[in-house]
N, C-alpha and C. Protein backbone atom coordinates (compact mmCIF):
# COMPACT_ATOMS: atom_id res chain seq x y z
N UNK A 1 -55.33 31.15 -3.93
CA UNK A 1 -56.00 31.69 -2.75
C UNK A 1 -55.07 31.74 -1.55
N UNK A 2 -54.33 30.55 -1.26
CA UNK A 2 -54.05 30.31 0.00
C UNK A 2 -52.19 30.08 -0.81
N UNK A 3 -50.73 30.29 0.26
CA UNK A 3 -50.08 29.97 -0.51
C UNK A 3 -49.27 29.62 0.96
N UNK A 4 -48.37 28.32 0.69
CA UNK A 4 -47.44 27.68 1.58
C UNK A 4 -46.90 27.79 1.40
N UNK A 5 -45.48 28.22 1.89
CA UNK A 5 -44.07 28.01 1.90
C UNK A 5 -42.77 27.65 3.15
N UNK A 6 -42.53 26.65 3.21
CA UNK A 6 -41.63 25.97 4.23
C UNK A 6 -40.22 26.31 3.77
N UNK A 7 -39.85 26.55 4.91
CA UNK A 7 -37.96 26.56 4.54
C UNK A 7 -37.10 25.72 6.36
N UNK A 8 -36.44 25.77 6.55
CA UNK A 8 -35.46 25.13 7.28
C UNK A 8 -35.58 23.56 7.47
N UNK A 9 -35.58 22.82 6.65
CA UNK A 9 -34.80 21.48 6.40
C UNK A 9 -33.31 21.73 6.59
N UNK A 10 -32.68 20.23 6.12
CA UNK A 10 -31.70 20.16 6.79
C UNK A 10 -30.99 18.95 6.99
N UNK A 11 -29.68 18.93 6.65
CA UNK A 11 -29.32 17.39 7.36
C UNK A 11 -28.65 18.11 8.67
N UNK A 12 -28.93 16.78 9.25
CA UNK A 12 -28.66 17.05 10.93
C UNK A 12 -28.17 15.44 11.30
N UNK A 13 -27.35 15.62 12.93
CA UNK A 13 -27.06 14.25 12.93
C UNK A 13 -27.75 13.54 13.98
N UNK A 14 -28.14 12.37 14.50
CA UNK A 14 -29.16 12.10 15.34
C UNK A 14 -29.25 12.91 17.06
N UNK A 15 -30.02 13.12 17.42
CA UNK A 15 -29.86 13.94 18.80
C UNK A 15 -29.77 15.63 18.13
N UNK A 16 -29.81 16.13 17.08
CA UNK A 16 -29.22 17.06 17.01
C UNK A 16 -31.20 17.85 16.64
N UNK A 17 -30.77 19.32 16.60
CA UNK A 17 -32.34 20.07 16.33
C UNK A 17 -32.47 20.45 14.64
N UNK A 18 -33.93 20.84 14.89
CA UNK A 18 -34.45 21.51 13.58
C UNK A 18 -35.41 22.34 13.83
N UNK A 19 -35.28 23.55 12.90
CA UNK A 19 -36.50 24.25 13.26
C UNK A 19 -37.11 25.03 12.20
N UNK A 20 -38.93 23.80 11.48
CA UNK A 20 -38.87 24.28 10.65
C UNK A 20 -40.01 25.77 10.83
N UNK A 21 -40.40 26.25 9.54
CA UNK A 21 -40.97 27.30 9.28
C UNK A 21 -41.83 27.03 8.31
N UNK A 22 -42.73 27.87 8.48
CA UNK A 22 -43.96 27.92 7.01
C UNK A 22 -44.69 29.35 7.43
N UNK A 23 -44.19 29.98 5.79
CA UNK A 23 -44.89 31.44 5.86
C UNK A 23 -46.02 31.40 4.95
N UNK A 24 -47.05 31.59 5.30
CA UNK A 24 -48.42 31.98 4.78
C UNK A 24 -48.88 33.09 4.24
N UNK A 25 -49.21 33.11 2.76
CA UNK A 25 -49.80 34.35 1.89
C UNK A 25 -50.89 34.38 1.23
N UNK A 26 -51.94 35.15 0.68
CA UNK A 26 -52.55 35.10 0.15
C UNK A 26 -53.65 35.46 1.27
N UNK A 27 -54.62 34.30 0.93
CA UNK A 27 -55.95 34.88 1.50
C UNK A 27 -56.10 34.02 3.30
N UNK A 28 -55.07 34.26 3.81
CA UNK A 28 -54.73 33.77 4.86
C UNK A 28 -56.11 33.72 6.05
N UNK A 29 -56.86 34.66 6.02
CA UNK A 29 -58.11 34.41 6.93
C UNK A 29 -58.98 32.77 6.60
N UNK A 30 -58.49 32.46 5.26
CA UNK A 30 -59.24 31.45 5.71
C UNK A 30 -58.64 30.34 6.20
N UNK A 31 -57.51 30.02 6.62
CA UNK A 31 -56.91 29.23 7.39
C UNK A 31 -57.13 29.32 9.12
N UNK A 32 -57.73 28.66 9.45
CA UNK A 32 -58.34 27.96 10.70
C UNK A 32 -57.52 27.16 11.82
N UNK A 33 -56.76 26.16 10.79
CA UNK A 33 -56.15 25.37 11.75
C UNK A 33 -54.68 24.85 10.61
N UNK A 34 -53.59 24.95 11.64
CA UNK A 34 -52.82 24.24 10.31
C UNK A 34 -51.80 23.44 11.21
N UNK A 35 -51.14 22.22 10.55
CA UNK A 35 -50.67 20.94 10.78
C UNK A 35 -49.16 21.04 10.25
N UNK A 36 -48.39 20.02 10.57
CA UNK A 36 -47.35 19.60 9.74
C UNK A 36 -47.76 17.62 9.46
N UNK A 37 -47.19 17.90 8.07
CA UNK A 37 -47.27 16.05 8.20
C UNK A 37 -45.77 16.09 7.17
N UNK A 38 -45.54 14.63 7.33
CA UNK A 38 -44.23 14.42 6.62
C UNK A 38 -44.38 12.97 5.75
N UNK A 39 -43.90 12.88 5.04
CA UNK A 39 -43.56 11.40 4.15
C UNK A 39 -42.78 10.60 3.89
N UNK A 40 -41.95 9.89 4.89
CA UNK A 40 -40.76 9.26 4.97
C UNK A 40 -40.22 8.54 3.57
N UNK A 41 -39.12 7.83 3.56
CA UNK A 41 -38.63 7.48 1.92
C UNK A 41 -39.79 6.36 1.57
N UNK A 42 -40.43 5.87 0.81
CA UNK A 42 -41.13 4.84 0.52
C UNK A 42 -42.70 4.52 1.35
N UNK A 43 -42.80 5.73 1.89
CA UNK A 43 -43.93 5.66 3.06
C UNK A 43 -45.22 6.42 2.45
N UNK A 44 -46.11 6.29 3.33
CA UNK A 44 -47.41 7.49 2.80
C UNK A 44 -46.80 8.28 3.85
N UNK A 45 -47.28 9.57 3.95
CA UNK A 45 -47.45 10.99 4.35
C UNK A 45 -48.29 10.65 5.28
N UNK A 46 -47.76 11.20 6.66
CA UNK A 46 -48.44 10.84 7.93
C UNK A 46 -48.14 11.98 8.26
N UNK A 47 -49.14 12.14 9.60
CA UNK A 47 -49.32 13.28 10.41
C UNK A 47 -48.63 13.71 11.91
N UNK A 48 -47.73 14.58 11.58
CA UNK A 48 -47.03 14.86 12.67
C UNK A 48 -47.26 16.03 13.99
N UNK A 49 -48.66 17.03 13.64
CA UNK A 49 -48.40 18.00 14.53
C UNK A 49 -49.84 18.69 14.05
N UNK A 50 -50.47 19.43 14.54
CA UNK A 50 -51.40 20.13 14.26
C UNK A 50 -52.23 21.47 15.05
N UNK A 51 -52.59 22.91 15.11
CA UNK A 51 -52.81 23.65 15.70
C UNK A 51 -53.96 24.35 15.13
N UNK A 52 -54.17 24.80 16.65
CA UNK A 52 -55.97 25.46 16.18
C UNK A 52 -56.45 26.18 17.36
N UNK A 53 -56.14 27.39 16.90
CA UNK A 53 -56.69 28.25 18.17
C UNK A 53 -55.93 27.90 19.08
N UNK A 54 -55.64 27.95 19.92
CA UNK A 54 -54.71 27.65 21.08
C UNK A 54 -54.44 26.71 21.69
N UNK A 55 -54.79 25.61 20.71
CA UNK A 55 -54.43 24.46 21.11
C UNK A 55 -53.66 23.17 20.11
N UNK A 56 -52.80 22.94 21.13
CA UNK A 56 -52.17 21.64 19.60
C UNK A 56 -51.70 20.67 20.16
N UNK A 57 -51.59 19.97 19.05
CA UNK A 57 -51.75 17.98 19.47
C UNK A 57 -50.57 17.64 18.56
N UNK A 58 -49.86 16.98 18.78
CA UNK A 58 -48.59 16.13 18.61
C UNK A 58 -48.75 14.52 18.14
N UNK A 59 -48.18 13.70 17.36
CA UNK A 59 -48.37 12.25 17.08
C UNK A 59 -47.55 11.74 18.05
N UNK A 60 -48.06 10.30 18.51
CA UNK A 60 -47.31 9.88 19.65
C UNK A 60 -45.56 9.93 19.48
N UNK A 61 -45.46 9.40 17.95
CA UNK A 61 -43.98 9.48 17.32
C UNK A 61 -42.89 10.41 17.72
N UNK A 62 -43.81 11.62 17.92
CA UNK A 62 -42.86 12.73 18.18
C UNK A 62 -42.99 13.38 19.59
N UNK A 63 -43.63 12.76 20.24
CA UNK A 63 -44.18 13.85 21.53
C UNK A 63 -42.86 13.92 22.13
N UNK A 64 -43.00 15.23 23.05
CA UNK A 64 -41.70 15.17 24.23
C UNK A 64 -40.78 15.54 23.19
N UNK A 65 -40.73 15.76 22.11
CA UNK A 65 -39.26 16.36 21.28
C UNK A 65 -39.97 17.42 20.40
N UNK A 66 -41.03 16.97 19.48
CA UNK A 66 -41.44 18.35 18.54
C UNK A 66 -42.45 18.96 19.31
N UNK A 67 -42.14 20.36 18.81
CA UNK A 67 -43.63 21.38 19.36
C UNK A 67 -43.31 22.32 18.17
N UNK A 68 -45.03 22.50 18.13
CA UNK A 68 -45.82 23.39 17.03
C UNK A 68 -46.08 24.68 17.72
N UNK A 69 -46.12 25.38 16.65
CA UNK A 69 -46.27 26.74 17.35
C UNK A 69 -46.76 27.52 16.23
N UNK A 70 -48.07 28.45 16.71
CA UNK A 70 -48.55 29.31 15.33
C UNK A 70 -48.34 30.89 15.46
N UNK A 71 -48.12 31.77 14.87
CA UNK A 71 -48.14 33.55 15.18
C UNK A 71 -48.79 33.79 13.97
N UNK A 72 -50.19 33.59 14.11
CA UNK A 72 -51.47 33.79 13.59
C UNK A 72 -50.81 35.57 12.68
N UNK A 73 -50.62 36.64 13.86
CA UNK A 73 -50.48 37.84 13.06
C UNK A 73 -49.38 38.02 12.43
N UNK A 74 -48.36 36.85 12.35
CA UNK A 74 -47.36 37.32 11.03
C UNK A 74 -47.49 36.00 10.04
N UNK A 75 -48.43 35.34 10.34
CA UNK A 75 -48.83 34.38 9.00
C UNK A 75 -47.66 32.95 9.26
N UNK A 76 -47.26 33.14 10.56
CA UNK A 76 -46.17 31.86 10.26
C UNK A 76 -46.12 30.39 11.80
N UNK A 77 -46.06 29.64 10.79
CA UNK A 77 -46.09 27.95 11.42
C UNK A 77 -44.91 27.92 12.10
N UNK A 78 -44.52 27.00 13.25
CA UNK A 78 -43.24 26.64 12.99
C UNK A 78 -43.26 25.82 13.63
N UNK A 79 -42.10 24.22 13.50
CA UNK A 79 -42.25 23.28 14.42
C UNK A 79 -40.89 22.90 15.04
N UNK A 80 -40.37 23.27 15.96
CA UNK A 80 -39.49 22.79 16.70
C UNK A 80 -38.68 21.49 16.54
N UNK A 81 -38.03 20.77 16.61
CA UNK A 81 -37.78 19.46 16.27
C UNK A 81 -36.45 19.20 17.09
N UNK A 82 -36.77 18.28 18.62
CA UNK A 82 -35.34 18.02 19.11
C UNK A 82 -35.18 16.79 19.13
N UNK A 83 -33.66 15.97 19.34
CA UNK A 83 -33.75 15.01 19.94
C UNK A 83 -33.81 14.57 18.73
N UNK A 84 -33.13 14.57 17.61
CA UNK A 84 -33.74 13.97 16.23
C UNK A 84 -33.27 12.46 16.29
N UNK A 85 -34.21 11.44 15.14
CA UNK A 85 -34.03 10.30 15.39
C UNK A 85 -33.55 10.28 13.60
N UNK A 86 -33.01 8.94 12.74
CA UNK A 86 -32.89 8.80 12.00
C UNK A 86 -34.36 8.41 11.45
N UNK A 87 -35.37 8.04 12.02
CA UNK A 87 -37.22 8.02 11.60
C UNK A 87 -37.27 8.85 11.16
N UNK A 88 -36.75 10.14 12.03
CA UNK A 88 -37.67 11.23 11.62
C UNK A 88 -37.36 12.21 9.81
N UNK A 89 -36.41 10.91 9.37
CA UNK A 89 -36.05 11.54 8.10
C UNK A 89 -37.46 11.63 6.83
N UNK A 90 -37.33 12.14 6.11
CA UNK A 90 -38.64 12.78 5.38
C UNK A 90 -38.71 14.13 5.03
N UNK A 91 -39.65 14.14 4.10
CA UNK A 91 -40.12 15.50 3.60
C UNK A 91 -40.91 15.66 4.64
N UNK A 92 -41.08 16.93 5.51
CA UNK A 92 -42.36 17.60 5.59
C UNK A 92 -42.62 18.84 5.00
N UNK A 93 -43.88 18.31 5.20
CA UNK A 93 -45.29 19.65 4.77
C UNK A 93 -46.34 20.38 5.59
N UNK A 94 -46.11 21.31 5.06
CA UNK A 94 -47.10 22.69 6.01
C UNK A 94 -48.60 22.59 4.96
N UNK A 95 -49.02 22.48 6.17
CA UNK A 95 -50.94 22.32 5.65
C UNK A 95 -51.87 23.10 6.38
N UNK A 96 -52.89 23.49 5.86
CA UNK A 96 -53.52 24.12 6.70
C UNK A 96 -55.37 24.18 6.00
N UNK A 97 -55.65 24.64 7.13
CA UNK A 97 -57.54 23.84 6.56
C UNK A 97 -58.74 25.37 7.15
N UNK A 98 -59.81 25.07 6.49
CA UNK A 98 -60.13 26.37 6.87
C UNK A 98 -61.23 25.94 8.34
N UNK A 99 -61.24 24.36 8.46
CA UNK A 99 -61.90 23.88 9.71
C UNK A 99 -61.70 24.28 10.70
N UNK A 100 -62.48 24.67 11.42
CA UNK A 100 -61.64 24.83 13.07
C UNK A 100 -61.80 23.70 13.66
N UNK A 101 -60.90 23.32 14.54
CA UNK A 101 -60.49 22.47 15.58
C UNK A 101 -59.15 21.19 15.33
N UNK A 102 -58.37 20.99 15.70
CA UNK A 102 -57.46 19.97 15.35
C UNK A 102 -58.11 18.61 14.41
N UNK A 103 -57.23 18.35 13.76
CA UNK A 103 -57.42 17.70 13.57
C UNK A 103 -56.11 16.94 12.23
N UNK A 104 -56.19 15.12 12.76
CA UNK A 104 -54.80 14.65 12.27
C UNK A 104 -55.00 14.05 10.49
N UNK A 105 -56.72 13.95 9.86
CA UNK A 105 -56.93 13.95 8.64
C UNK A 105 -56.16 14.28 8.04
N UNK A 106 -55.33 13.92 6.58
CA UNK A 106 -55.17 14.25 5.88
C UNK A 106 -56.28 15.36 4.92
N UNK A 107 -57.30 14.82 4.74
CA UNK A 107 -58.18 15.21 3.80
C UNK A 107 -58.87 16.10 4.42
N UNK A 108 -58.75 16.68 5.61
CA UNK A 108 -59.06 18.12 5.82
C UNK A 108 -58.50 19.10 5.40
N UNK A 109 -57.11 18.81 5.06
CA UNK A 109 -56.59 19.95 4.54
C UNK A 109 -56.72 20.27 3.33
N UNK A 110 -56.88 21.63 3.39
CA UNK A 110 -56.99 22.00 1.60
C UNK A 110 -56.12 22.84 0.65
N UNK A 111 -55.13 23.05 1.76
CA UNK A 111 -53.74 24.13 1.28
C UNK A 111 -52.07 23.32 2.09
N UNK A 112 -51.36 23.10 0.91
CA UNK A 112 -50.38 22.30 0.87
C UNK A 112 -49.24 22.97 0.34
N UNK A 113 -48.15 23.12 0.92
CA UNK A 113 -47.12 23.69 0.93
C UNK A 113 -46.15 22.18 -0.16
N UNK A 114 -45.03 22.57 -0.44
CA UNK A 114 -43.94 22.19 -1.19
C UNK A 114 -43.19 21.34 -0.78
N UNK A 115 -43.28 21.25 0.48
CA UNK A 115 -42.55 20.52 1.48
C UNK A 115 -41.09 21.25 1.97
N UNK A 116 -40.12 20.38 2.45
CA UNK A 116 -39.30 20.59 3.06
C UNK A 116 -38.31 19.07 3.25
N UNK A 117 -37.41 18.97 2.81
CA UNK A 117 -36.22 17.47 3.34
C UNK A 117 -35.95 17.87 4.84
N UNK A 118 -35.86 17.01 5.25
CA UNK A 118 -34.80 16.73 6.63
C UNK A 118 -34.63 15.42 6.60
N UNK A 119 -33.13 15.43 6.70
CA UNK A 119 -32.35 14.11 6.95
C UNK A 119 -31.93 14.23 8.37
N UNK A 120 -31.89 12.76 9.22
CA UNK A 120 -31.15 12.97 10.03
C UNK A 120 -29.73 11.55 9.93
N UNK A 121 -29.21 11.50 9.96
CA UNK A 121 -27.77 10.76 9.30
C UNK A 121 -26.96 11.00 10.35
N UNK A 122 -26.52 9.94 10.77
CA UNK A 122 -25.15 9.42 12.11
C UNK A 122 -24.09 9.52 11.01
């Protein structure tokens, strides 16, 4: 129905940027609101970013360095990433839910992308 795909990972070195992407196919109207979350080495999958209608919310972890950004009419996510820390190493993932309104649940989402690596390494 719904199909994710992330690309720009990356090793990077601390302080340095990223900027990822997620292009959306398929039956894209029903996506509502969509997020990034990531899963550090040995960690659960936490929530980093999320958008909905014109509005989006950030985890305290990242505020002041990542921003989310959606272009609803070409189907694509993208999240900014400055100021990188060696934390912020992990897979992320592009998610997206057919709920409206933000939100940092995991289990709202019902369409899950492949992920994406980013290392950040001094």
């Amino acid at each position: 129905q719904v199909q994710l795909q992330e690309s720009g990972g990356g090793l990077v070195q601390p302080g340095g940027s990223l900027r990822l992407s997620c292009a959306a196919s398929g039956r894209t109207l029903l996506i509502n609101t969509m997020a990034w979350f990531r899963q550090p080495p040995g960690k659960e999958r936490e929530f980093v970013a999320t958008v909905s209608g014109g509005t989006t919310h950030v985890a305290g972890s990242v505020k002041g360095r990542f921003t989310i950004a959606r272009d609803k009419a070409n189907n694509m996510m993208t999240l900014q990433m400055n100021s990188l820390k060696p934390e912020d190493t992990a897979i992320y993932y592009c998610a997206g839910a057919s709920t409206v309104g933000l939100t940092s649940l995991r289990e709202r989402y019902r369409y899950w992308g492949r992920g994406t690596q980013v290392q950040v390494i001094g």
